[in-house]
N, C-alpha and C. Protein backbone atom coordinates (compact mmCIF):
# COMPACT_ATOMS: atom_id res chain seq x y z
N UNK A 1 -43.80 43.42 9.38
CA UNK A 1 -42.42 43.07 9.43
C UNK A 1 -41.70 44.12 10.27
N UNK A 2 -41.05 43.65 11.35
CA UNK A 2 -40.19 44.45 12.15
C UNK A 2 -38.57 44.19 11.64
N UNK A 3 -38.08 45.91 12.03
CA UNK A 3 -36.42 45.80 11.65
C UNK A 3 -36.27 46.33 12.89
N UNK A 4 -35.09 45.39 13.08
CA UNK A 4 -33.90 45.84 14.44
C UNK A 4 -32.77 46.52 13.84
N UNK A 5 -32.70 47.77 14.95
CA UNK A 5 -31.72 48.73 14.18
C UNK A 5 -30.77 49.03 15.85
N UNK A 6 -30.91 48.14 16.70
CA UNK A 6 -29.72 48.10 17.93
C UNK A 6 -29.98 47.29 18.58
N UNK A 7 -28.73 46.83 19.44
CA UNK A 7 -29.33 46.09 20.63
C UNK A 7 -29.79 46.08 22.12
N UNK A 8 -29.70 45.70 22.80
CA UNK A 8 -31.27 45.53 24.16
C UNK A 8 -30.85 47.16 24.51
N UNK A 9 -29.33 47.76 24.46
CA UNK A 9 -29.20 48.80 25.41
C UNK A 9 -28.91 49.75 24.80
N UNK A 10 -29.68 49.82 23.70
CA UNK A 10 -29.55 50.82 22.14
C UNK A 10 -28.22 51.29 21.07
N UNK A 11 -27.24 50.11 21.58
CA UNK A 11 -26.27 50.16 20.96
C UNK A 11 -26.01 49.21 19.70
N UNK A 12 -25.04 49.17 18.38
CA UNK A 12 -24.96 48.91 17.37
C UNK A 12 -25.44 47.07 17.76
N UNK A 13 -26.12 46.76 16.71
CA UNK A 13 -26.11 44.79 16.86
C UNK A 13 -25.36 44.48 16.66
N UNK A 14 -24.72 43.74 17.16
CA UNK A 14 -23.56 42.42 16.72
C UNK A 14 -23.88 41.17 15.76
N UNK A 15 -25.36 40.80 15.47
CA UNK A 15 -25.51 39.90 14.93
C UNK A 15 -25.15 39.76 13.32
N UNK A 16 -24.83 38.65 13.02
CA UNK A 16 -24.70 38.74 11.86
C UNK A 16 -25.95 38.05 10.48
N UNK A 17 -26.70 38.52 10.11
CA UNK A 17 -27.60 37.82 9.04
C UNK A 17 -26.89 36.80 8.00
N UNK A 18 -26.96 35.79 8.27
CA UNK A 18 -26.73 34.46 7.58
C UNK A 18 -27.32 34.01 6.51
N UNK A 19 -28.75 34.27 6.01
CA UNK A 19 -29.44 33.76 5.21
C UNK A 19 -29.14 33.99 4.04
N UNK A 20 -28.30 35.02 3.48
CA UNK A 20 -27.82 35.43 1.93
C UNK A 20 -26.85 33.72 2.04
N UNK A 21 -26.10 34.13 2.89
CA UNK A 21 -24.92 32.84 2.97
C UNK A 21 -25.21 31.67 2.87
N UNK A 22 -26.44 31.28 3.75
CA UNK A 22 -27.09 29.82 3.74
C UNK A 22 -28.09 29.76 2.08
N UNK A 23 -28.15 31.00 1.31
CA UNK A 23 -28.99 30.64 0.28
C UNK A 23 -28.10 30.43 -0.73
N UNK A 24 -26.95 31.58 -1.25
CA UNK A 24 -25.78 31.03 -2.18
C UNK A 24 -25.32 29.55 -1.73
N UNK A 25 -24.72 29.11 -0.78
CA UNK A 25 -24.46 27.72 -0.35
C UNK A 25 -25.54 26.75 -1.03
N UNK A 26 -26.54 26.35 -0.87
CA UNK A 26 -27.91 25.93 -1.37
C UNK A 26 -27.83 25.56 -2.78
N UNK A 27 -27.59 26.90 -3.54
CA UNK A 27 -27.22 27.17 -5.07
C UNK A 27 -25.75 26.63 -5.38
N UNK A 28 -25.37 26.48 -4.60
CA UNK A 28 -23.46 26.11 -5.09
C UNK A 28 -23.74 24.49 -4.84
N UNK A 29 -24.58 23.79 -3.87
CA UNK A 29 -24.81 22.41 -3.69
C UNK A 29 -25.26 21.85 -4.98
N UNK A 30 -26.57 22.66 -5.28
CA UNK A 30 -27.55 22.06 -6.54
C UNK A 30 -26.36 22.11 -7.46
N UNK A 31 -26.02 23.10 -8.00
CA UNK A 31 -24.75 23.14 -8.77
C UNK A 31 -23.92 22.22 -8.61
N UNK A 32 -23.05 21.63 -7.94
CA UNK A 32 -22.13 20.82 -7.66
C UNK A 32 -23.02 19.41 -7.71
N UNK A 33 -24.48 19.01 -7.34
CA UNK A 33 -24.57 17.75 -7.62
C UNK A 33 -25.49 17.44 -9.29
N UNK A 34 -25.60 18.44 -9.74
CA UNK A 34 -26.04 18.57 -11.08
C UNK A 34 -24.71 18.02 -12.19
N UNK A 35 -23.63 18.79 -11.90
CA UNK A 35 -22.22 18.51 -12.69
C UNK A 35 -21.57 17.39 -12.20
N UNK A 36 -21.43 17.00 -10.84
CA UNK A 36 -20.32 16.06 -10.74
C UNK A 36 -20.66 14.67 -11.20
N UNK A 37 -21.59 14.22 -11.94
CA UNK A 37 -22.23 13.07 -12.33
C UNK A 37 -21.69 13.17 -13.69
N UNK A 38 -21.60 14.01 -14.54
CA UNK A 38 -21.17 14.38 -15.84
C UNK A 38 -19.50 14.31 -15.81
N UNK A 39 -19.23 14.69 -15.10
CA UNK A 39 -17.78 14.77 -14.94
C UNK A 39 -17.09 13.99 -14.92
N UNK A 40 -17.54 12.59 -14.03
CA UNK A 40 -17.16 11.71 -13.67
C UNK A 40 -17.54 10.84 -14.45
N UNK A 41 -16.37 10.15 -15.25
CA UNK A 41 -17.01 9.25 -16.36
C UNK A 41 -15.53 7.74 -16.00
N UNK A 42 -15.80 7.04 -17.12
CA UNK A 42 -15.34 5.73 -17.32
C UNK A 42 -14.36 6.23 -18.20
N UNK A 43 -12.87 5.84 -18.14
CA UNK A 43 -11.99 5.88 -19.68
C UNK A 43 -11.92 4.32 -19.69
N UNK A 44 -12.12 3.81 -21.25
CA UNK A 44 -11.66 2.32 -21.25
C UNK A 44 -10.16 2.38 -21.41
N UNK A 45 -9.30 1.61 -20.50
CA UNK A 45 -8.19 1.00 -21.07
C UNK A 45 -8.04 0.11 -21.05
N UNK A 46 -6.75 -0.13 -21.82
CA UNK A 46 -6.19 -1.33 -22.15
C UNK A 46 -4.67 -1.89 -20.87
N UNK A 47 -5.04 -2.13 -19.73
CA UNK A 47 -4.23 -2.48 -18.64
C UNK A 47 -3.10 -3.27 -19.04
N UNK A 48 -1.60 -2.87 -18.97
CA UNK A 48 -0.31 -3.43 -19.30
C UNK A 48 -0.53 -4.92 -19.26
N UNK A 49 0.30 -5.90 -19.96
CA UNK A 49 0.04 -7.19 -19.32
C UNK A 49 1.59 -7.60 -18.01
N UNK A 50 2.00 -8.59 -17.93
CA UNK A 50 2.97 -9.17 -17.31
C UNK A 50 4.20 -8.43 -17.62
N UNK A 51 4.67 -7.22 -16.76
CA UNK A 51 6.07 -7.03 -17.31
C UNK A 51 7.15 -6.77 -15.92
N UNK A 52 7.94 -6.86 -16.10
CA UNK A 52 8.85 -7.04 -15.23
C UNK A 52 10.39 -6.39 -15.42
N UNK A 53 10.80 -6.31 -14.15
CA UNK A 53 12.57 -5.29 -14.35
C UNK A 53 13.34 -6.52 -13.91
N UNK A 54 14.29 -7.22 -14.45
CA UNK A 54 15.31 -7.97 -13.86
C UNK A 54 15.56 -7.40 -12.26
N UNK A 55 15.77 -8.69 -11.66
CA UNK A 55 16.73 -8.29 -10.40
C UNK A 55 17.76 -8.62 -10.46
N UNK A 56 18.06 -7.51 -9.34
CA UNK A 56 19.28 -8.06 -8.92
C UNK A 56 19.67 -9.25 -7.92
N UNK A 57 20.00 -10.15 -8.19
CA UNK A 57 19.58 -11.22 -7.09
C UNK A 57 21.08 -11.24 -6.13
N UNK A 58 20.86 -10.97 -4.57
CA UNK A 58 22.17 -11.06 -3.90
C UNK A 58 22.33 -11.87 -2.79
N UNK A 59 23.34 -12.10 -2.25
CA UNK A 59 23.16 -13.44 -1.56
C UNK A 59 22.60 -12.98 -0.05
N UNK A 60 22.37 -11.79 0.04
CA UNK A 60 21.75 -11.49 1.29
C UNK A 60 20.38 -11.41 1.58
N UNK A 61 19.76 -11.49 -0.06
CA UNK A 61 18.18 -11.50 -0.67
C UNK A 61 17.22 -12.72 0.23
N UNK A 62 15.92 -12.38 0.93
CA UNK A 62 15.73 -13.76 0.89
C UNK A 62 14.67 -14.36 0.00
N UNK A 63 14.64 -15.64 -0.54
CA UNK A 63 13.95 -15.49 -1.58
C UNK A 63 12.65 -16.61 -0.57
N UNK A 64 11.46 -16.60 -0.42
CA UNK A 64 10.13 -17.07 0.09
C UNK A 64 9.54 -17.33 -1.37
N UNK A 65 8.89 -18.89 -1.45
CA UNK A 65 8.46 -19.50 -2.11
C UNK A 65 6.39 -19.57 -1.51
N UNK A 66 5.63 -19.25 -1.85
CA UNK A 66 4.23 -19.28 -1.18
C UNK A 66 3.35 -20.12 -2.28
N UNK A 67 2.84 -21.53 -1.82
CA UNK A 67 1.61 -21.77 -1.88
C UNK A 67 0.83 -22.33 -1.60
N UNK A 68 -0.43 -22.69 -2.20
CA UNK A 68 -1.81 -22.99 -1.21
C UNK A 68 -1.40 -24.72 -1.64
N UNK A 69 -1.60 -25.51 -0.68
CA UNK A 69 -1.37 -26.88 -0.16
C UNK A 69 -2.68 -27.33 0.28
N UNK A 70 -2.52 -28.40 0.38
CA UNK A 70 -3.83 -29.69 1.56
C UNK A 70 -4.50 -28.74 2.39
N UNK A 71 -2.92 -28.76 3.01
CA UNK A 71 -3.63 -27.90 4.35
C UNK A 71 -3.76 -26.11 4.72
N UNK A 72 -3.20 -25.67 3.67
CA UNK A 72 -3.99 -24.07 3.52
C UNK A 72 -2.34 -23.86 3.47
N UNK A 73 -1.73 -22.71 3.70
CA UNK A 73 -0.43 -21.83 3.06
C UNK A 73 0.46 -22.35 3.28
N UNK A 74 1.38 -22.36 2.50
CA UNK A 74 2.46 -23.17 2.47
C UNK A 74 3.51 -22.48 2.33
N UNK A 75 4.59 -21.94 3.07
CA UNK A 75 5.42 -21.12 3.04
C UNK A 75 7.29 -21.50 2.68
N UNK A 76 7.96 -21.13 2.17
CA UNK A 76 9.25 -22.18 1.88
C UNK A 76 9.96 -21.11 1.95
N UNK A 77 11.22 -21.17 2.64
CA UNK A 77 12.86 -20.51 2.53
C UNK A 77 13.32 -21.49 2.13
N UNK A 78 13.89 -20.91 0.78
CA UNK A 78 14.72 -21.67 0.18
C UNK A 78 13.85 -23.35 0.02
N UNK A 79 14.38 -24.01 0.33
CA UNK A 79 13.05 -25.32 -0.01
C UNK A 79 13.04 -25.89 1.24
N UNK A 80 12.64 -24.93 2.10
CA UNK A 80 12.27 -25.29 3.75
C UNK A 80 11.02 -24.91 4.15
N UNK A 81 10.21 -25.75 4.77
CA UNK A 81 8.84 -25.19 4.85
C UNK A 81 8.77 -24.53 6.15
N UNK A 82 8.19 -23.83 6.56
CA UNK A 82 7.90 -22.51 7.29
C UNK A 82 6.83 -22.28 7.50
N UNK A 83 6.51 -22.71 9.17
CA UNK A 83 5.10 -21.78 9.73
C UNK A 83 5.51 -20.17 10.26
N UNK A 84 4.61 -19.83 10.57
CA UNK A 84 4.22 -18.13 10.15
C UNK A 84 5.40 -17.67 11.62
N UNK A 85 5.29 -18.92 12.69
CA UNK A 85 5.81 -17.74 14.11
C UNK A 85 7.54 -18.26 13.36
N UNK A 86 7.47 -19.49 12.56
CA UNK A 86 9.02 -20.00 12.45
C UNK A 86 9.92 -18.51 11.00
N UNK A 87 8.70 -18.66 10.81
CA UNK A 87 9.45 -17.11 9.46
C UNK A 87 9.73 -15.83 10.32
N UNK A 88 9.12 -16.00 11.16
CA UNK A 88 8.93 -14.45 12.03
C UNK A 88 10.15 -14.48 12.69
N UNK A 89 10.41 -15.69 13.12
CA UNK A 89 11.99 -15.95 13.83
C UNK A 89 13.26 -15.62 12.90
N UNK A 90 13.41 -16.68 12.15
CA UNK A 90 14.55 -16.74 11.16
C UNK A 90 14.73 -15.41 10.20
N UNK A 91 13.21 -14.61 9.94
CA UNK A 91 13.27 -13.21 9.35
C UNK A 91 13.99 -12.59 10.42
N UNK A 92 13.60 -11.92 11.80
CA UNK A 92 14.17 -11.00 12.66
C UNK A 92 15.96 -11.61 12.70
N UNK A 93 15.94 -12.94 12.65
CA UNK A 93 17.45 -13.52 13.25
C UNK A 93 18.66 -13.00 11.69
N UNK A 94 17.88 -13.48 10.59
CA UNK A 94 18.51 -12.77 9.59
C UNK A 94 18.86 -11.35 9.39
N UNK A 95 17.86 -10.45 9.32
CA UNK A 95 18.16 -9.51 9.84
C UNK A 95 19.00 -8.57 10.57
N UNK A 96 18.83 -9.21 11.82
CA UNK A 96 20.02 -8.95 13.07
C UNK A 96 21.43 -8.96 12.61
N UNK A 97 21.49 -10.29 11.98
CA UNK A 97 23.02 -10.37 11.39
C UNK A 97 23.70 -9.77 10.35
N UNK A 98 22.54 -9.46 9.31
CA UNK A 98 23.26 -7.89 8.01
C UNK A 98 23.09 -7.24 8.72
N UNK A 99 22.21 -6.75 9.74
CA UNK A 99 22.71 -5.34 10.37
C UNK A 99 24.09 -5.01 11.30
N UNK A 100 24.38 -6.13 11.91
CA UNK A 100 25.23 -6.42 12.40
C UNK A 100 26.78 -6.65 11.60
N UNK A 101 26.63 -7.39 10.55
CA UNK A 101 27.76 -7.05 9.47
C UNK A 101 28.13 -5.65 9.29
N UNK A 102 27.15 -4.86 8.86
CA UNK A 102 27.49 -4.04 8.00
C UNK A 102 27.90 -3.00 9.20
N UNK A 103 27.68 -3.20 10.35
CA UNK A 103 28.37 -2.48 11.58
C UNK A 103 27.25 -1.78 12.85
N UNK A 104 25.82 -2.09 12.57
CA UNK A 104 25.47 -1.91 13.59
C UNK A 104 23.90 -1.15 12.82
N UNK A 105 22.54 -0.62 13.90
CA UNK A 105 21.75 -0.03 12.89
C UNK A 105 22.03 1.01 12.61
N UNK A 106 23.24 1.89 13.56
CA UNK A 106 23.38 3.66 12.92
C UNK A 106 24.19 3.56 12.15
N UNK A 107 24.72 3.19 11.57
CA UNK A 107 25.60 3.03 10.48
C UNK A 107 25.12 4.04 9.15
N UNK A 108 25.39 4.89 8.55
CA UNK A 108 24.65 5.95 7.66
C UNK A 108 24.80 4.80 6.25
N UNK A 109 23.96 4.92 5.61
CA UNK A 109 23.72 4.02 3.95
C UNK A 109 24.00 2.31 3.99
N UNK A 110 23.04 1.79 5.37
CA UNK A 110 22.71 0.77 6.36
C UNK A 110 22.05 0.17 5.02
N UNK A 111 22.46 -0.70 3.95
CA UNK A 111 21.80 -1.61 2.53
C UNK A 111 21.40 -3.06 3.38
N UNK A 112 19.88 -2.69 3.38
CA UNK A 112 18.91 -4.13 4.29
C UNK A 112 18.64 -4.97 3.15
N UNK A 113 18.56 -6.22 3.65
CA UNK A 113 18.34 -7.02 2.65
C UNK A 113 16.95 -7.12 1.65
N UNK A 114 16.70 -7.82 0.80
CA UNK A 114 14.89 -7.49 0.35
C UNK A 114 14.48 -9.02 0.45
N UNK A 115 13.35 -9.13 0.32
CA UNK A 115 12.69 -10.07 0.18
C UNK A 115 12.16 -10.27 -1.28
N UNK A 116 11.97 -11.62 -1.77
CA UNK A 116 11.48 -11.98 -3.31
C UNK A 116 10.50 -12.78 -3.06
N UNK A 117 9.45 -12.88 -2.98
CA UNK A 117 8.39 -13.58 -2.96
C UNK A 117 8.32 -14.32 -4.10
N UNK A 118 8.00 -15.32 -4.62
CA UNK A 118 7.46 -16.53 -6.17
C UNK A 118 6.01 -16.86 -5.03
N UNK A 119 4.99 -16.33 -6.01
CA UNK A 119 4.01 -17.00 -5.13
C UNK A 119 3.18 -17.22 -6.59
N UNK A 120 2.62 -19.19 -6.47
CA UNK A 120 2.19 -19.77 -7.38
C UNK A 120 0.71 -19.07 -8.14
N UNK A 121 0.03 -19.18 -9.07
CA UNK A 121 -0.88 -18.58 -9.41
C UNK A 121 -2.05 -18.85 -9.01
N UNK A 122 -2.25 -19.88 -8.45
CA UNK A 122 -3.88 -20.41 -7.53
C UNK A 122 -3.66 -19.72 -6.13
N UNK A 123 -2.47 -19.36 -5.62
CA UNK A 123 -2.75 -18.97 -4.37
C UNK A 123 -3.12 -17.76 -3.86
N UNK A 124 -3.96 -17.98 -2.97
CA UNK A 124 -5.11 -16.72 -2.76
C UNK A 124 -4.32 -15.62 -2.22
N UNK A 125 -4.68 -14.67 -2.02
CA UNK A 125 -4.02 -13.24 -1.95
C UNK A 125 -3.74 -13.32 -0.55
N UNK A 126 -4.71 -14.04 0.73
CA UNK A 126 -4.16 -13.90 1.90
C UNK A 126 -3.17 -14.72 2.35
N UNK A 127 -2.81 -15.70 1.15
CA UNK A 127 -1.19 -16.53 2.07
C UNK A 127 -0.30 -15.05 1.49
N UNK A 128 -0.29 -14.97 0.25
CA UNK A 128 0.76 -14.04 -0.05
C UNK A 128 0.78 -12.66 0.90
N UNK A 129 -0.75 -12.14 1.36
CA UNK A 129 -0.87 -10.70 2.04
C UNK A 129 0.14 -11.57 3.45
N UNK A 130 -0.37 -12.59 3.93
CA UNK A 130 0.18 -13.14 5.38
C UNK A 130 1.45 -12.90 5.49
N UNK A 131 1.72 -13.72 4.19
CA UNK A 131 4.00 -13.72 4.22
C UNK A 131 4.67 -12.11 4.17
N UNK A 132 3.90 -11.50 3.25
CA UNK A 132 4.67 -9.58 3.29
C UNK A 132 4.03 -8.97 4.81
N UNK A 133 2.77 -9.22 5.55
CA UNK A 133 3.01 -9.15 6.69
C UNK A 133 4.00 -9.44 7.77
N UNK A 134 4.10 -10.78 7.51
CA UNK A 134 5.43 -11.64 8.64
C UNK A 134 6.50 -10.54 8.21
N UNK A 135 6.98 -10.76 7.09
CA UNK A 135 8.12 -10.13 6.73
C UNK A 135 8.32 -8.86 7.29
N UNK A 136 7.46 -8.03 6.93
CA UNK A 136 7.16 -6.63 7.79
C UNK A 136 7.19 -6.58 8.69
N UNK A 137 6.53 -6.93 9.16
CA UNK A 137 6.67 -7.45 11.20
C UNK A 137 8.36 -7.51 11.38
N UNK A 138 8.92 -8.47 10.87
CA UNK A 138 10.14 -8.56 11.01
C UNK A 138 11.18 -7.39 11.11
N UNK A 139 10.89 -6.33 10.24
CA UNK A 139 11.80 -5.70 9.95
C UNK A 139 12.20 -5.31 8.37
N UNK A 140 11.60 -6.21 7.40
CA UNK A 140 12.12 -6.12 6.11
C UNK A 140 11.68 -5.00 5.53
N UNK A 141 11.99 -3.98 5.05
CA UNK A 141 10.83 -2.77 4.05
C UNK A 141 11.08 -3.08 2.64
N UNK A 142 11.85 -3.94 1.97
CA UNK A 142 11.68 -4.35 0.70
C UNK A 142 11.08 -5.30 0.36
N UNK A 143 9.82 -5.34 -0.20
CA UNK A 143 9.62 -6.90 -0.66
C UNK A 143 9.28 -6.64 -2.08
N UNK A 144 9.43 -7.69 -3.17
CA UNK A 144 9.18 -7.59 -4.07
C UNK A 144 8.50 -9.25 -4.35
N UNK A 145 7.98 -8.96 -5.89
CA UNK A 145 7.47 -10.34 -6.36
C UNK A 145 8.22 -10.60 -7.91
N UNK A 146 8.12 -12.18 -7.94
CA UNK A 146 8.80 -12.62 -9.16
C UNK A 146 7.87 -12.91 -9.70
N UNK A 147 8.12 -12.54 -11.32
CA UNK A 147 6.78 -13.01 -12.39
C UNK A 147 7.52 -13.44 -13.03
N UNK A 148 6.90 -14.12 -14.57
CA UNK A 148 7.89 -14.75 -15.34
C UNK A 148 7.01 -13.97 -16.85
N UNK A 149 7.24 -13.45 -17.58
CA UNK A 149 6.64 -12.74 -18.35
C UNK A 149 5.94 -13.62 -19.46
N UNK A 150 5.64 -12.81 -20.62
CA UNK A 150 4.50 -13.35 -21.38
C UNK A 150 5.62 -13.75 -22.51
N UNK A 151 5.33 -14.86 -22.92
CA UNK A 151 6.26 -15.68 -23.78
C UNK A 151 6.45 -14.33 -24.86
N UNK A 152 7.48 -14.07 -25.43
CA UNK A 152 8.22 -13.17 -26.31
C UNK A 152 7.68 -11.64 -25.92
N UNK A 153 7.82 -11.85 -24.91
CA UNK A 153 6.88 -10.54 -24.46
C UNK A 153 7.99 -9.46 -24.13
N UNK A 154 8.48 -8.59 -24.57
CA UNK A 154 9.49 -7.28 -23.68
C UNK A 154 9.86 -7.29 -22.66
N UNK A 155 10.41 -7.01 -22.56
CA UNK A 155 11.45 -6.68 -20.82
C UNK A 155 11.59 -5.31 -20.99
N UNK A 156 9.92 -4.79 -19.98
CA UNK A 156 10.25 -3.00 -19.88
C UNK A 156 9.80 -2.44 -18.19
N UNK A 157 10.04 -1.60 -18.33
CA UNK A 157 9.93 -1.02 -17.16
C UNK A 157 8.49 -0.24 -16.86
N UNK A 158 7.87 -0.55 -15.80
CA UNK A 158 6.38 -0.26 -15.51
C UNK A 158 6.43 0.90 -15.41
């Protein structure tokens, strides 16, 4: 076994010996995949059922009705049916005009309208993901959904 005690031009080495470092590391791995299996466990709960906060319902709200039909998503303002580029329109055009009421977009504490989705219980998650897309696209950052709660069930806050 040879030791180096300088380098090529007999001055101090620069190198640094790694192998203490690469062997604790090694030991801190085994360690870490020995415990994190233990650690990581299941809690059973019991997941809230149907609860809901009243809205406020205002006449600037828009309320979108969604569901699955004959022919695949079925979209409604108010009880008007609606393809995806016709929501994308009438969302931005609505829009335009509360912003425009209320005096323009710099206006400081600028109150945008929200959206209320009712989307029926058979309908699959991508008409409903589609419509809070459109909406988004549009401009809206509020959307919410309407539930109807569990017969005598509380009115609390999630």
């Amino acid at each position: 076994m040879a030791m180096s005690v300088g380098g090529e031009e007999g001055g101090p080495m620069s190198d640094i010996n790694t192998t203490p470092l690469v062997d604790i590391m090694l030991v801190l791995l085994i360690i870490f995949l020995i415990t994190v299996p233990v650690v990581i466990q299941t809690v059973d709960l019991t997941l809230p059922k149907v609860q809901f906060e009243p809205t406020i319902t205002k006449p600037e709200n828009v309320a979108l009705s969604v569901r699955q039909g004959p022919g695949g998503c079925e979209v409604y303002w108010g009880m008007t049916r609606m393809t995806s580029a016709d929501l994308l329109t009438k969302a931005v055009d609505k829009l335009k005009v509360e912003i425009d009421k209320q005096g323009g977009p710099t206006v400081p504490g600028l109150e945008l309208p929200e959206v209320h989705i009712r989307g029926d219980i058979n309908t699959p998650y991508k008409c409903i993901g589609g419509t809070i897309f459109t909406m988004q696209r549009a401009g809206f950052i509020k959307v919410g959904f309407i539930s109807e709660p569990e017969p005598g069930g509380n009115v609390a806050r999630l």
